[in-house]
N, C-alpha and C. Protein backbone atom coordinates (compact mmCIF):
# COMPACT_ATOMS: atom_id res chain seq x y z
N UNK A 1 -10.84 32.96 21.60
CA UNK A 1 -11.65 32.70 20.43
C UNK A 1 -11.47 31.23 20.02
N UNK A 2 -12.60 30.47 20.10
CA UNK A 2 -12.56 28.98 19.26
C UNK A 2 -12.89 28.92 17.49
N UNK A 3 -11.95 28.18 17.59
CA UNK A 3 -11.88 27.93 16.10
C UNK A 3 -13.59 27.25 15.43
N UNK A 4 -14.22 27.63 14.67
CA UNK A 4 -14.85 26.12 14.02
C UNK A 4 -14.72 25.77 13.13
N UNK A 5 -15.30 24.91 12.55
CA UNK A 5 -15.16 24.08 11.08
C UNK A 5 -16.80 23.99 10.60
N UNK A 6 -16.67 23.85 9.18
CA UNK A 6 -18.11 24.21 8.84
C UNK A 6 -18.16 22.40 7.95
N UNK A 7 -18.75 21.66 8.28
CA UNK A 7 -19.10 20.40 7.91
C UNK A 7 -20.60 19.61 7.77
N UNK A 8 -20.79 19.82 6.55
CA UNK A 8 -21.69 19.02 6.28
C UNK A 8 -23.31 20.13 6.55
N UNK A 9 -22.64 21.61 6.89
CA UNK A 9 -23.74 22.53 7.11
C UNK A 9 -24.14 22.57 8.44
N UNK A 10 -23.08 21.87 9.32
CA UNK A 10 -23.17 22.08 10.95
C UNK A 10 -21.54 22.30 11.31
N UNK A 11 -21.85 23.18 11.95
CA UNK A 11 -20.64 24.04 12.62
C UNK A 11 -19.85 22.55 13.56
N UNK A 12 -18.57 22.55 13.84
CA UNK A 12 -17.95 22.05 15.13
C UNK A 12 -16.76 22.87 14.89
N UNK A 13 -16.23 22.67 16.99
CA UNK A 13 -15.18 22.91 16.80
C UNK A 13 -13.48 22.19 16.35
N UNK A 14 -12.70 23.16 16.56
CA UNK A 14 -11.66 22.57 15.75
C UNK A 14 -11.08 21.72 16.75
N UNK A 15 -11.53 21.23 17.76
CA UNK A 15 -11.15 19.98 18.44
C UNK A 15 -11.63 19.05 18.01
N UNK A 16 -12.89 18.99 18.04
CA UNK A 16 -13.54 17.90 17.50
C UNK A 16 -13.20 17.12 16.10
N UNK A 17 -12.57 17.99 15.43
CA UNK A 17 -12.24 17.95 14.13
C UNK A 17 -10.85 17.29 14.41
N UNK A 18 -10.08 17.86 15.16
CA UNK A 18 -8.80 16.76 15.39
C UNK A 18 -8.74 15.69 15.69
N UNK A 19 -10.00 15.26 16.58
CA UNK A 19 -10.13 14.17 17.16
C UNK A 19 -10.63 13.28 16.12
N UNK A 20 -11.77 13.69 15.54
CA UNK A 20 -11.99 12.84 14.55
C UNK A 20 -10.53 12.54 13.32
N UNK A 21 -9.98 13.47 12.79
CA UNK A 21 -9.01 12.98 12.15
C UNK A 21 -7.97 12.35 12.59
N UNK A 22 -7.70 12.24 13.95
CA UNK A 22 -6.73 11.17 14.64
C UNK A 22 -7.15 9.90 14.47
N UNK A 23 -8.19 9.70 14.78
CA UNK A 23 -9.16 8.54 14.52
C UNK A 23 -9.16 7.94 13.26
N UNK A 24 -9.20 8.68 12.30
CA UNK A 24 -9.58 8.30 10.91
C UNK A 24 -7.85 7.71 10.36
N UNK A 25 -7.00 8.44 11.16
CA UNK A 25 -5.34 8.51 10.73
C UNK A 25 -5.25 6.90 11.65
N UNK A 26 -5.68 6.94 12.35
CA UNK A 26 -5.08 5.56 13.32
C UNK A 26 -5.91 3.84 12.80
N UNK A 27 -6.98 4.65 12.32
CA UNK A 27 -7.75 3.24 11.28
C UNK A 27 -7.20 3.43 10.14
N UNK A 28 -6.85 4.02 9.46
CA UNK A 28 -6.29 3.94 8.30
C UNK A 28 -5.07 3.19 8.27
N UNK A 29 -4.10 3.75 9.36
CA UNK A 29 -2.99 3.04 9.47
C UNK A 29 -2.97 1.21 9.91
N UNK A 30 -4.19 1.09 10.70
CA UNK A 30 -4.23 -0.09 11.29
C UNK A 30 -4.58 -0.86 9.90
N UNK A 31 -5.65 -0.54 8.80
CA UNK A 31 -6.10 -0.91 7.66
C UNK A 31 -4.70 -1.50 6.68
N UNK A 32 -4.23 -0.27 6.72
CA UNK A 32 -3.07 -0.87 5.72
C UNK A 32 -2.10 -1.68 6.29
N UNK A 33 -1.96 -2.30 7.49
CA UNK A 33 -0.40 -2.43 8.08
C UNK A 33 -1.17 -4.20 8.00
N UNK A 34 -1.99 -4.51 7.37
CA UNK A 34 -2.99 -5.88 7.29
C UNK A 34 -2.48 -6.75 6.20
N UNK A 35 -2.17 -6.14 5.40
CA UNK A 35 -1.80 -6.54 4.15
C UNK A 35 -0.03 -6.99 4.19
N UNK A 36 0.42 -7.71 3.45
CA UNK A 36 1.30 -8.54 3.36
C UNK A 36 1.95 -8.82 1.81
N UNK A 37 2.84 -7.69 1.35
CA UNK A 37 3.35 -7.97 -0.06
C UNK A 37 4.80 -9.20 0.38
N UNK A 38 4.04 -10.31 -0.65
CA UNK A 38 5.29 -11.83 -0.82
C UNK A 38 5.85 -11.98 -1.63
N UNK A 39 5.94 -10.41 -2.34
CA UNK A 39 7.33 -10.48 -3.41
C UNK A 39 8.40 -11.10 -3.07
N UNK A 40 9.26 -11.03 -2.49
CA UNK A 40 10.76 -11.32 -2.11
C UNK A 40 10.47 -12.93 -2.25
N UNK A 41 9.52 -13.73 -1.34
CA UNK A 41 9.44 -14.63 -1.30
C UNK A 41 9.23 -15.76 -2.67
N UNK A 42 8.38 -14.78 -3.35
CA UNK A 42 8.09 -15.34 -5.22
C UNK A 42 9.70 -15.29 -5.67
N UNK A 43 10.45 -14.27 -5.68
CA UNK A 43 11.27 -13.86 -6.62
C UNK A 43 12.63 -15.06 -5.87
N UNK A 44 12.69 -15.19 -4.47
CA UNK A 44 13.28 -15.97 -4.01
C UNK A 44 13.21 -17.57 -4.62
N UNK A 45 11.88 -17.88 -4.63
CA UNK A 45 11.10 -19.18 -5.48
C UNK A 45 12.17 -19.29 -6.79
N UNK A 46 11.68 -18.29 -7.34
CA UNK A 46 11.70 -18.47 -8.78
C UNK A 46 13.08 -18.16 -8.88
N UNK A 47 14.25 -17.69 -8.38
CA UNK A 47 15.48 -17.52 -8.30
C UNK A 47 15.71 -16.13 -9.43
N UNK A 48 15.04 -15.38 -9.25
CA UNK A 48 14.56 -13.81 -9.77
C UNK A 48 15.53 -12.83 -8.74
N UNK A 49 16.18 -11.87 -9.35
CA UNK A 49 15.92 -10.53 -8.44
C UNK A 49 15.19 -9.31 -9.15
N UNK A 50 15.08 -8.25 -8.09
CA UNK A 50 14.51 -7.13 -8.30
C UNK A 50 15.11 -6.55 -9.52
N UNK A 51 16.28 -6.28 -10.03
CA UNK A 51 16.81 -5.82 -11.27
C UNK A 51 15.97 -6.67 -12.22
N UNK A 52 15.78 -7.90 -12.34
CA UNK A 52 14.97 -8.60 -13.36
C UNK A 52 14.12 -8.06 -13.59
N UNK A 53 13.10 -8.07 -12.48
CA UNK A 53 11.62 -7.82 -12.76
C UNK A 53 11.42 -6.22 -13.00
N UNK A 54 12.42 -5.53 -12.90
CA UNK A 54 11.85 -4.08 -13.46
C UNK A 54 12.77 -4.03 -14.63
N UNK A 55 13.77 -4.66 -14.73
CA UNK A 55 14.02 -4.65 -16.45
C UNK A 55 12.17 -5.33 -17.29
N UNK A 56 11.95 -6.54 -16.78
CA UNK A 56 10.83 -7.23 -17.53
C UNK A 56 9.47 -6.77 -17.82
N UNK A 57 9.42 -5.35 -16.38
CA UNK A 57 8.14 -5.12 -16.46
C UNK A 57 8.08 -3.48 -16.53
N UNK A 58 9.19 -3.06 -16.39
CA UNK A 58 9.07 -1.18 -16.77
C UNK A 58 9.21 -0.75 -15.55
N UNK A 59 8.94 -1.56 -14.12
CA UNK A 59 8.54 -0.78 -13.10
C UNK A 59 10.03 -0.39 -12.88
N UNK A 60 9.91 1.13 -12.10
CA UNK A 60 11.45 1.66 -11.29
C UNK A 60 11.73 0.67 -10.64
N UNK A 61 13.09 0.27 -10.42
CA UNK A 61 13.85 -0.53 -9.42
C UNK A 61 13.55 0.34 -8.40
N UNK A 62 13.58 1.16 -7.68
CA UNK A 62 13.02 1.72 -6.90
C UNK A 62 11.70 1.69 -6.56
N UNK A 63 11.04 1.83 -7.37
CA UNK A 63 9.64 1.75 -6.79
C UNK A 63 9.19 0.08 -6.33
N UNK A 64 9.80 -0.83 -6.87
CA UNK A 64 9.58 -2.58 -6.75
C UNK A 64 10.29 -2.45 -5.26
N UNK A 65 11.70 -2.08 -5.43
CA UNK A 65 12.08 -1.73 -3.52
C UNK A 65 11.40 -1.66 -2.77
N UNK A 66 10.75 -0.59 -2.60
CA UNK A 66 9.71 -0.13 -2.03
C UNK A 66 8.36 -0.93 -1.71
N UNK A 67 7.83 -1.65 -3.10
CA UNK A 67 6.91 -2.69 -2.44
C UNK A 67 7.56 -4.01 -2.39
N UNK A 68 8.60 -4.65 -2.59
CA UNK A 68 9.48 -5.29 -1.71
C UNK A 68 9.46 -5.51 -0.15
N UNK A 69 9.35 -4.21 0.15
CA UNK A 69 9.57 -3.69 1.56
C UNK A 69 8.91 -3.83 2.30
N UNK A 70 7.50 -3.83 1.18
CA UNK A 70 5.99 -3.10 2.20
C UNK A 70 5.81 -1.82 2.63
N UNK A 71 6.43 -0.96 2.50
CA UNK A 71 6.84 0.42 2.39
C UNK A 71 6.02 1.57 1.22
N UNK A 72 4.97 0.70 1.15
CA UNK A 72 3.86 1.45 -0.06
C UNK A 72 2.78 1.48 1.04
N UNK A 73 1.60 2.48 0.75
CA UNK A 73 -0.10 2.29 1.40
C UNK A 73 -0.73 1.97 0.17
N UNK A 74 -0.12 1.61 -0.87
CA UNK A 74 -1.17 1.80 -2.17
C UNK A 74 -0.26 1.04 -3.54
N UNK A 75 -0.75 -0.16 -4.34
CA UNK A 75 -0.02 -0.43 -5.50
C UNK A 75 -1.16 -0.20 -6.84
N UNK A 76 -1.12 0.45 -7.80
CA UNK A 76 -1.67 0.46 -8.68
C UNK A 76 -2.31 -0.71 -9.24
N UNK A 77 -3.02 -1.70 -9.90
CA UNK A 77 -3.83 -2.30 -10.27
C UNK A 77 -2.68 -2.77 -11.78
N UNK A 78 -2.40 -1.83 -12.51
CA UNK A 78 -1.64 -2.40 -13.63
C UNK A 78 -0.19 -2.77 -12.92
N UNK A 79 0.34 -2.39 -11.93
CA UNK A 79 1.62 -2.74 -11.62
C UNK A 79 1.32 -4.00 -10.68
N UNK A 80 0.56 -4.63 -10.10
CA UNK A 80 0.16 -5.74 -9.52
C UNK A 80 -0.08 -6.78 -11.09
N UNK A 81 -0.79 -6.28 -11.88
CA UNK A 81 -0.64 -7.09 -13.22
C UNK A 81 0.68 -7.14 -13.82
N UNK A 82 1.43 -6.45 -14.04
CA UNK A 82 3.15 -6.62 -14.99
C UNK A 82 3.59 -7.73 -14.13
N UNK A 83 3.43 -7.02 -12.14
CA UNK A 83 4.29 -7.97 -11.47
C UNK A 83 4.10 -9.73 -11.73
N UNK A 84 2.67 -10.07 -11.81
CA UNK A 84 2.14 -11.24 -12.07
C UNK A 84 2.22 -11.87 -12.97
N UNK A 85 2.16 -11.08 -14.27
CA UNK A 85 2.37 -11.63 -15.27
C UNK A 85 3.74 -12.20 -15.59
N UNK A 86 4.54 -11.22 -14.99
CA UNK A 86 6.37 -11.66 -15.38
C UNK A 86 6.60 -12.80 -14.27
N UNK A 87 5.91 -12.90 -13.34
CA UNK A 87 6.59 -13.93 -12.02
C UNK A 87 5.61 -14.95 -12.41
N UNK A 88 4.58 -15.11 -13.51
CA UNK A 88 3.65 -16.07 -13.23
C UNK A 88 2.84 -16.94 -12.21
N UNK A 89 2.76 -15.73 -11.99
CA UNK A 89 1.96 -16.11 -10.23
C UNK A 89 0.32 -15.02 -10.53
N UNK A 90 -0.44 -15.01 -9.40
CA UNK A 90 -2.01 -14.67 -9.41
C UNK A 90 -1.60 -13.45 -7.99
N UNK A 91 -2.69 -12.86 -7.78
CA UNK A 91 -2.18 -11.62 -7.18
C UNK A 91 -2.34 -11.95 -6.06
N UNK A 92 -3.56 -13.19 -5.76
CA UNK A 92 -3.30 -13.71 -4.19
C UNK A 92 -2.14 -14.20 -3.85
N UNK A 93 -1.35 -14.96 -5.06
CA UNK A 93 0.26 -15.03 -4.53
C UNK A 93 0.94 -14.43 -3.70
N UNK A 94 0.84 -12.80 -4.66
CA UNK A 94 1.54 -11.78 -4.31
C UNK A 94 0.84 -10.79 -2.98
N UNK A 95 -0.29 -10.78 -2.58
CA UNK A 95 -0.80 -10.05 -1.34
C UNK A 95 -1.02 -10.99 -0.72
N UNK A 96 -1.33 -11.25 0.44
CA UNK A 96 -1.82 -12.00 1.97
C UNK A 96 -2.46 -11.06 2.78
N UNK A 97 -3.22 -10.88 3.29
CA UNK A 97 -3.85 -10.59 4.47
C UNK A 97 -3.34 -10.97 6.02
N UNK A 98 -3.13 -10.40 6.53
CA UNK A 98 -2.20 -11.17 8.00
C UNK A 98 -3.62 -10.81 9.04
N UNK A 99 -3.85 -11.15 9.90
CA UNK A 99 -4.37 -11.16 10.62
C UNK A 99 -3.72 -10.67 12.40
């Protein structure tokens, strides 16, 4: 017995459906791995550490770790603002695009 999937009001099977989500998992990943957080490098500048900037801005020391790291797929919009505002820098500072 084959599995199907009901999409969009046309049947496929559940291969097809894997395949496409491998696909979608392997651009996604290629999408995010583009981007380039230059925290360390600001906070290095400015002679900052990570304990600073989440005392200054609320964020978890943990969670700043983490995008420290690059170890995020996703930073919120207000936490890209606290970060900027306390390091006085612009958010192109803080992201790059790598190529």
């Amino acid at each position: 017995m084959r599995a199907s999937i009901l999409f969009f009001g046309v049947s496929y099977s559940a291969m097809f459906y894997l395949e496409i989500s491998f696909q979608a998992c392997y651009i996604s990943s290629m999408i995010s791995n583009v981007i380039k957080i230059k925290l360390q490098e600001i906070l290095k500048k400015q002679d900052k550490t990570l304990y600073w900037l989440a005392k200054q801005t609320g964020i978890s020391y943990n969670a700043l770790a983490k995008i420290n790291k690059n170890q995020v797929s996703r930073i919120e919009l207000d936490t890209i603002e606290k970060i900027c505002i306390n390091l006085k820098c612009g958010a192109g500072d803080l992201l790059a695009i790598e190529k």
